[in-house]
Protein backbone atom coordinates (compact mmCIF):
# COMPACT_ATOMS: atom_id res chain seq x y z
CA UNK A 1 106.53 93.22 24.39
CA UNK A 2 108.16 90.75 27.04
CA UNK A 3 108.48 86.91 25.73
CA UNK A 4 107.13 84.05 27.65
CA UNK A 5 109.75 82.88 30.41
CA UNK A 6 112.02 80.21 28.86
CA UNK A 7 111.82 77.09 30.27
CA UNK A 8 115.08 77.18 32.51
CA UNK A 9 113.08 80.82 34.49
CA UNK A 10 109.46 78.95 35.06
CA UNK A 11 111.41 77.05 37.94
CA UNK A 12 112.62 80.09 39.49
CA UNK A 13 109.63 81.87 39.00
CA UNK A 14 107.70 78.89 40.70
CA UNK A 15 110.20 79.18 43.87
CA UNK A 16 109.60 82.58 44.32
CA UNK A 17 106.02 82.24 44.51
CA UNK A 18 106.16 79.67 46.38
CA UNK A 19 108.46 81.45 49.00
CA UNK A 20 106.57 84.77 48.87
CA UNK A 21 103.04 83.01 49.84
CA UNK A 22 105.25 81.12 52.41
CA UNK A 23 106.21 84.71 54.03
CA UNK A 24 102.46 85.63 54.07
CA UNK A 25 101.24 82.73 55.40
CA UNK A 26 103.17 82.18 58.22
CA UNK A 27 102.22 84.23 61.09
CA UNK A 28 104.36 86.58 63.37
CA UNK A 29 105.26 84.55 66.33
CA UNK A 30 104.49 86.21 69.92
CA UNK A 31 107.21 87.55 72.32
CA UNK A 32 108.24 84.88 74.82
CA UNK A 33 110.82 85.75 77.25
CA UNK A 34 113.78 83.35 76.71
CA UNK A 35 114.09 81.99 80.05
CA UNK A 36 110.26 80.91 79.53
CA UNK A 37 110.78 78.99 76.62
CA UNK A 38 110.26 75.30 76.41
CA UNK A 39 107.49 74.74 78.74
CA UNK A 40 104.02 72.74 77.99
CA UNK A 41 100.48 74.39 78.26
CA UNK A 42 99.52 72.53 81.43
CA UNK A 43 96.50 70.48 80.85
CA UNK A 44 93.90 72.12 83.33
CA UNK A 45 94.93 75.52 81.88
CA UNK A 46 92.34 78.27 81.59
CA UNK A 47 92.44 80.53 80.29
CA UNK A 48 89.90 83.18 82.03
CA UNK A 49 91.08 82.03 85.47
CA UNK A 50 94.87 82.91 84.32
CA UNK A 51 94.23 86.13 83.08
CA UNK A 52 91.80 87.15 86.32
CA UNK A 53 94.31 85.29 88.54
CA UNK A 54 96.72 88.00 87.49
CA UNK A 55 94.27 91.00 87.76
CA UNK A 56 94.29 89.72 91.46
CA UNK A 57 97.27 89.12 92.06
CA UNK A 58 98.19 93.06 91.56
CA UNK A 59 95.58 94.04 93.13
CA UNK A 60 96.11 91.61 96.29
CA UNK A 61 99.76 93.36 95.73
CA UNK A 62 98.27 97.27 97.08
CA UNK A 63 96.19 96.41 100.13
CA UNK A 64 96.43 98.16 102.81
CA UNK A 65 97.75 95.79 105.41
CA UNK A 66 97.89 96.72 109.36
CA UNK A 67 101.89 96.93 109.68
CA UNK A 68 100.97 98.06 113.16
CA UNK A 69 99.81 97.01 116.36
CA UNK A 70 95.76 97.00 117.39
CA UNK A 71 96.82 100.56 119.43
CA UNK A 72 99.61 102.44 116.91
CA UNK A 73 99.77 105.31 118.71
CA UNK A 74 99.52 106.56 122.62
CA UNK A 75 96.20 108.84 122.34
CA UNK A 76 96.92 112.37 120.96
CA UNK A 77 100.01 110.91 119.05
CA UNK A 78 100.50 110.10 115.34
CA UNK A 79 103.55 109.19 112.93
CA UNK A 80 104.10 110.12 109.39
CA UNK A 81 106.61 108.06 107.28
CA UNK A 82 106.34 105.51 104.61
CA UNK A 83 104.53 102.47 104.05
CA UNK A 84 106.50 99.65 101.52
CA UNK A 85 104.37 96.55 100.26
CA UNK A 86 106.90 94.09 98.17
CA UNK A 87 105.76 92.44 94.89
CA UNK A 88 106.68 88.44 94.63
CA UNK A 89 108.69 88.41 91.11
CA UNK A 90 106.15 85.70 89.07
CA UNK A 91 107.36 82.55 87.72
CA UNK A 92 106.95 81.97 84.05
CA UNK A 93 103.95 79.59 84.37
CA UNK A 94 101.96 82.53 85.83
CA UNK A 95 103.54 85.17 83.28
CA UNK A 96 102.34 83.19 80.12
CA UNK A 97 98.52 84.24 78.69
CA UNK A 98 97.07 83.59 75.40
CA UNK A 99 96.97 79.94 75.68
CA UNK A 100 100.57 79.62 76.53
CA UNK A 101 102.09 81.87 73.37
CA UNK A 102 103.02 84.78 75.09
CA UNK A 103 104.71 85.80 77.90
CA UNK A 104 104.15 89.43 80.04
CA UNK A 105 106.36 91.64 81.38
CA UNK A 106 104.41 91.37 85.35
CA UNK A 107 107.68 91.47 87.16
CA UNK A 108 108.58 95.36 86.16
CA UNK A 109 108.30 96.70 89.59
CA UNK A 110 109.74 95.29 93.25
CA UNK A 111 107.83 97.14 95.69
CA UNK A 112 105.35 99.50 96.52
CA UNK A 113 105.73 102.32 98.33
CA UNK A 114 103.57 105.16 99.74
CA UNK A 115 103.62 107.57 102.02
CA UNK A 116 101.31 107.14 104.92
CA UNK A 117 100.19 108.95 108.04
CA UNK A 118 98.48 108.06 110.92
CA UNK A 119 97.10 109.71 113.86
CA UNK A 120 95.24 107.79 117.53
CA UNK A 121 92.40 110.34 118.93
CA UNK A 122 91.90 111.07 122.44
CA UNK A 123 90.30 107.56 124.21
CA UNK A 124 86.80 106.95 124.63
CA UNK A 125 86.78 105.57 128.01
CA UNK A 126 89.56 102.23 127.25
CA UNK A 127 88.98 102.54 123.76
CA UNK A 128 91.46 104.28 121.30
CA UNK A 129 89.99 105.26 117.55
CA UNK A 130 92.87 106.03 115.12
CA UNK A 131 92.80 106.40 111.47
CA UNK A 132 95.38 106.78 108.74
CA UNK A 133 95.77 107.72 105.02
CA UNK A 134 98.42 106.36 102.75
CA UNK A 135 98.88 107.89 99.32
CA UNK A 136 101.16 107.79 96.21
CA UNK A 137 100.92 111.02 93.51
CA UNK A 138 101.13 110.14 89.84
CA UNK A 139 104.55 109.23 89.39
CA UNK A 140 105.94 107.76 86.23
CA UNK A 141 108.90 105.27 86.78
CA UNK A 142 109.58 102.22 84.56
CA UNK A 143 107.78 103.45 81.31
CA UNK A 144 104.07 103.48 83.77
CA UNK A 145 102.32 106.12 85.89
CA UNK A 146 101.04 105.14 88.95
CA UNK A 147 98.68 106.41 91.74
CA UNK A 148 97.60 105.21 94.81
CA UNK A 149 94.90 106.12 97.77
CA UNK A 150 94.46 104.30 100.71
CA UNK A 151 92.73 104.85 104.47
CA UNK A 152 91.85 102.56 107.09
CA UNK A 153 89.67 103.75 110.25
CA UNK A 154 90.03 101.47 113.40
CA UNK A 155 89.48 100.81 117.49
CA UNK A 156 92.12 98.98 119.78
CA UNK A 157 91.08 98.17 123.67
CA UNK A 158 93.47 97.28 126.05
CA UNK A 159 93.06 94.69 128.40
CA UNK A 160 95.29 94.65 131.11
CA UNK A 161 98.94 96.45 131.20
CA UNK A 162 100.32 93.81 128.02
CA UNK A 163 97.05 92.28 126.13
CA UNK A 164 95.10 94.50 123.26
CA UNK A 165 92.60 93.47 121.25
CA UNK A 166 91.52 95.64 118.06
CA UNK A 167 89.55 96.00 114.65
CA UNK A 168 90.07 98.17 111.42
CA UNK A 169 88.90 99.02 108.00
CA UNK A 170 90.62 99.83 105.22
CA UNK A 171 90.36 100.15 101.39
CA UNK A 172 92.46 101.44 98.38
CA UNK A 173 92.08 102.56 95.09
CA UNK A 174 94.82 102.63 92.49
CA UNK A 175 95.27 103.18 88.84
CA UNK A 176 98.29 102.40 86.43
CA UNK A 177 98.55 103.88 82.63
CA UNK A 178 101.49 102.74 80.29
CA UNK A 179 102.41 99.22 78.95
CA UNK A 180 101.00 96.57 80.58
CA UNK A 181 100.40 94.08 78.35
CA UNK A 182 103.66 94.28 76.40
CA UNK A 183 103.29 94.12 72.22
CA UNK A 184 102.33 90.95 71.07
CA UNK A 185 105.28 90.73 68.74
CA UNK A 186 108.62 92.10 70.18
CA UNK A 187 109.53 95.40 68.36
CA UNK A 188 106.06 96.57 67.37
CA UNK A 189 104.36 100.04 68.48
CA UNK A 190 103.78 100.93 72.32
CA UNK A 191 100.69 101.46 73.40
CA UNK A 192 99.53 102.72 76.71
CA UNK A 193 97.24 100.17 78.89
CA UNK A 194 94.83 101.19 81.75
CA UNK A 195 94.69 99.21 84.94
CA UNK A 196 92.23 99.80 87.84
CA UNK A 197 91.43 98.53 90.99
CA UNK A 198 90.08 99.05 94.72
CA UNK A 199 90.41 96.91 97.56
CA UNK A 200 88.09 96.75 101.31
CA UNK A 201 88.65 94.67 104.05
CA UNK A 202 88.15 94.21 107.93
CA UNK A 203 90.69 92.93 110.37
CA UNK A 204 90.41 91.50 113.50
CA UNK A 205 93.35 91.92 115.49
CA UNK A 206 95.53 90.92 118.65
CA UNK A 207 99.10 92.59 120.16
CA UNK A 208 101.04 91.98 122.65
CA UNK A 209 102.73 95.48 124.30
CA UNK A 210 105.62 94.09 125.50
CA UNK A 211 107.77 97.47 125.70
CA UNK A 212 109.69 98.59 122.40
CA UNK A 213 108.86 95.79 119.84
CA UNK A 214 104.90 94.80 120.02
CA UNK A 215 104.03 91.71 118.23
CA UNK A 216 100.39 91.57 116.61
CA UNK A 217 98.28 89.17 114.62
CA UNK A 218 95.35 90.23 112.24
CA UNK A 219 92.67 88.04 110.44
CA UNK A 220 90.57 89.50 108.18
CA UNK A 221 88.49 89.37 104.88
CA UNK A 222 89.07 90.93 101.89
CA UNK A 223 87.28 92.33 98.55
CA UNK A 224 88.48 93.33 95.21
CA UNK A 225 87.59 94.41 92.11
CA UNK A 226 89.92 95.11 88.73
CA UNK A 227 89.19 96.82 85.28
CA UNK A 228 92.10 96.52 82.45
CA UNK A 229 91.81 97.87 78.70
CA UNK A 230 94.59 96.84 76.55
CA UNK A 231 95.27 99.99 74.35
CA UNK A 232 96.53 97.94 71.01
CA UNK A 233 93.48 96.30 70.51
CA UNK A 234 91.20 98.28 72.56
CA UNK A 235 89.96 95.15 74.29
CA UNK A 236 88.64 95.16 77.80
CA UNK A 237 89.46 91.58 79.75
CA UNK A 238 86.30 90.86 82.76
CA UNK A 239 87.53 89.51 85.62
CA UNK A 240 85.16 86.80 86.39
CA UNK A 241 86.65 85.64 89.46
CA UNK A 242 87.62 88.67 91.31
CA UNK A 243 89.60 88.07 94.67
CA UNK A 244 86.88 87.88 97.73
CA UNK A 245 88.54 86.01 100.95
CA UNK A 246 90.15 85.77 103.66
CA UNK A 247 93.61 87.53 104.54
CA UNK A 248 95.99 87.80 107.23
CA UNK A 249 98.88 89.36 108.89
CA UNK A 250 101.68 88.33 111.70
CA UNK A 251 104.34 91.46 112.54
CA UNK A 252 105.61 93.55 114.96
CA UNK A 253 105.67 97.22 116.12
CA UNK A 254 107.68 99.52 117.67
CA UNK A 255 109.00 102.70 118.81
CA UNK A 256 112.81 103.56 118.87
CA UNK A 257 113.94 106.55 121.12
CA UNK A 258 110.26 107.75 120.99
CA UNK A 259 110.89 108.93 117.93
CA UNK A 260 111.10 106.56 115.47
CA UNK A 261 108.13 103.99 115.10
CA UNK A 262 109.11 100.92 112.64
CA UNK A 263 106.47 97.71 111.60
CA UNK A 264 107.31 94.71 110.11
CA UNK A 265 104.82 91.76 108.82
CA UNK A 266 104.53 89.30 106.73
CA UNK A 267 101.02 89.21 104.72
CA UNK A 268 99.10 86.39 103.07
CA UNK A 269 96.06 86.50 100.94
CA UNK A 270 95.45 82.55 100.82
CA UNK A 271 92.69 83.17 98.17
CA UNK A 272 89.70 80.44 97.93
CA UNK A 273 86.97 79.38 95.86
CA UNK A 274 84.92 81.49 93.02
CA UNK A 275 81.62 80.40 91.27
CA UNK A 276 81.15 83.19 88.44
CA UNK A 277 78.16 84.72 87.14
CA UNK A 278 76.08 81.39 85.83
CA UNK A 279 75.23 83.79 82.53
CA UNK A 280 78.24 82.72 81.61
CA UNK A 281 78.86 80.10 79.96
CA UNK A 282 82.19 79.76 79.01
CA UNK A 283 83.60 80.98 82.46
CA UNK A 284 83.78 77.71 84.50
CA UNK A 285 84.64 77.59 88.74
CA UNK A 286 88.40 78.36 89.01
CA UNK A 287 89.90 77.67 92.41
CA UNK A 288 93.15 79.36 93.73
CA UNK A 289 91.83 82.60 92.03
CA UNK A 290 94.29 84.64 93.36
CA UNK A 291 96.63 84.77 96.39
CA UNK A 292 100.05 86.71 97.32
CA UNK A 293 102.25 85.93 100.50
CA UNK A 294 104.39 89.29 100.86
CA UNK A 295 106.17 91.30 102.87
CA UNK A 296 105.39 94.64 104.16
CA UNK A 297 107.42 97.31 106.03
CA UNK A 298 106.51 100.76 107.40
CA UNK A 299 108.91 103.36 108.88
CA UNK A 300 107.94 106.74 110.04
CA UNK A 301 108.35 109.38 112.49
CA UNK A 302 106.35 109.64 115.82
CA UNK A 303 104.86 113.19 116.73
């Protein structure tokens, strides 16, 4: 039989203790990117209107915008090609969730690109109906698999030999699956994330065919709607204040060589105002919900 600890190891034994219960007490401290480090929880944070501010935001990120003129093609003519949408890199105040003890990984991916098609039918009288489709297969690139569908339907008039006047409707539906919401301590497992969303909106637009490069304008408004499960905890985050506003677009079109049709624009989804479902109490009115101011590029080939 062991002898009671002498009186010089009851210290030491005491200091061990004390340091093991230290160890389990303390808790594991969440990832935080180093350049994000040393800033304050602002003091109208929110939590809710953070997290659906970013559900938005990447959602605002896959619309598809005109990035071409109210006519895009001479009647019987289409173009197939690609269409690029760029991503805004986020600063750290939007990257940090949990009340300001974590930072995410949003800024993984520059752009988004798909390719796209679109086709004007034969005229009905002045009127020119077109439609196009815009789609990206499951691809996996950066540790996520992605997949996007988009169409738009529209109707541009002419007026006169330079003036056109047009409107459209579009939508898109997307889905990501890999890590989203990166571990909550750096170094533990990796688990897969699901993100959904679809997008529908109507422009209004106005072009200018001045020869090769037609300028255009479109104002329009814009819905969306986002789903996210975060696979380590199996939790599924509501977005309360889902984007639903107005949007617009300022670019130009051409055609090169009548062959080569290019667009260039530069897109804004202001955002607005959202009053969430009254049930809910602990959701209060967040404004600036969601917004993006982008890019967006499309170049194809003419048929």
């Amino acid at each position: 039989m062991q002898g009671r600890p002498t009186r010089w190891q009851l210290p030491l034994l005491r200091a061990l203790v004390a340091l093991v219960v230290a160890l389990v007490a303390v808790p594991a401290q969440a990832t935080v990117d180093p350049k994000c480090t040393g800033l304050t929880i602002p003091g109208d944070y929110d939590e809710q209107a953070h997290q659906d501010f970013l559900s938005n935001y990447f959602a605002l990120s896959t619309t598809l915008s005109p990035a071409h003129g109210p006519i895009p093609h001479e009647p019987g003519h289409g173009a197939i090609g690609v269409h690029i949408g760029i991503i805004p890199p986020l600063n750290c105040d939007r990257r940090f969730v949990l009340n300001y003890t974590k930072t995410e990984e949003t800024n993984k991916a520059p752009a988004v690109p798909r390719l796209q098609a679109t086709f004007a039918f034969p005229a009905l009288g002045k009127a020119v109906p077109y439609a196009g489709l815009a789609y990206l297969p499951p691809v996996k690139l950066l540790g996520m698999t992605n997949v996007f569908l988009s169409g738009e339907v529209g109707i541009g008039v002419p007026l006169g030999d330079v003036f056109q006047l047009g409107g459209r409707f579009h939508a898109t539906t997307m889905k990501t699956v890999g890590e989203i919401a990166s571990p909550f301590v750096d170094g533990d497992p990796v688990f897969d994330d699901l993100y959904l969303a679809s997008t529908f909106g109507l422009d209004l637009m106005a072009g200018l065919d001045t020869g090769i490069v037609k300028p255009y304008v479109a104002i329009g408004w814009l819905d969306a709607s986002t789903f996210f499960f975060i696979g380590d905890d199996s939790v599924v985050t509501n977005n309360y204040h889902p984007y639903f506003g107005p949007t617009g677009s300022i670019g130009v079109d051409g055609l090169v060589a009548e062959r080569f049709r290019f667009g260039a624009e530069l897109y804004a989804a202001p955002g607005g105002y959202s009053l969430p479902d009254k049930t809910v109490d602990s959701v209060k009115p967040a404004g600036r919900y969601g917004h993006i101011y982008t890019g967006r590029l499309r170049l194809a080939v003419e048929l």
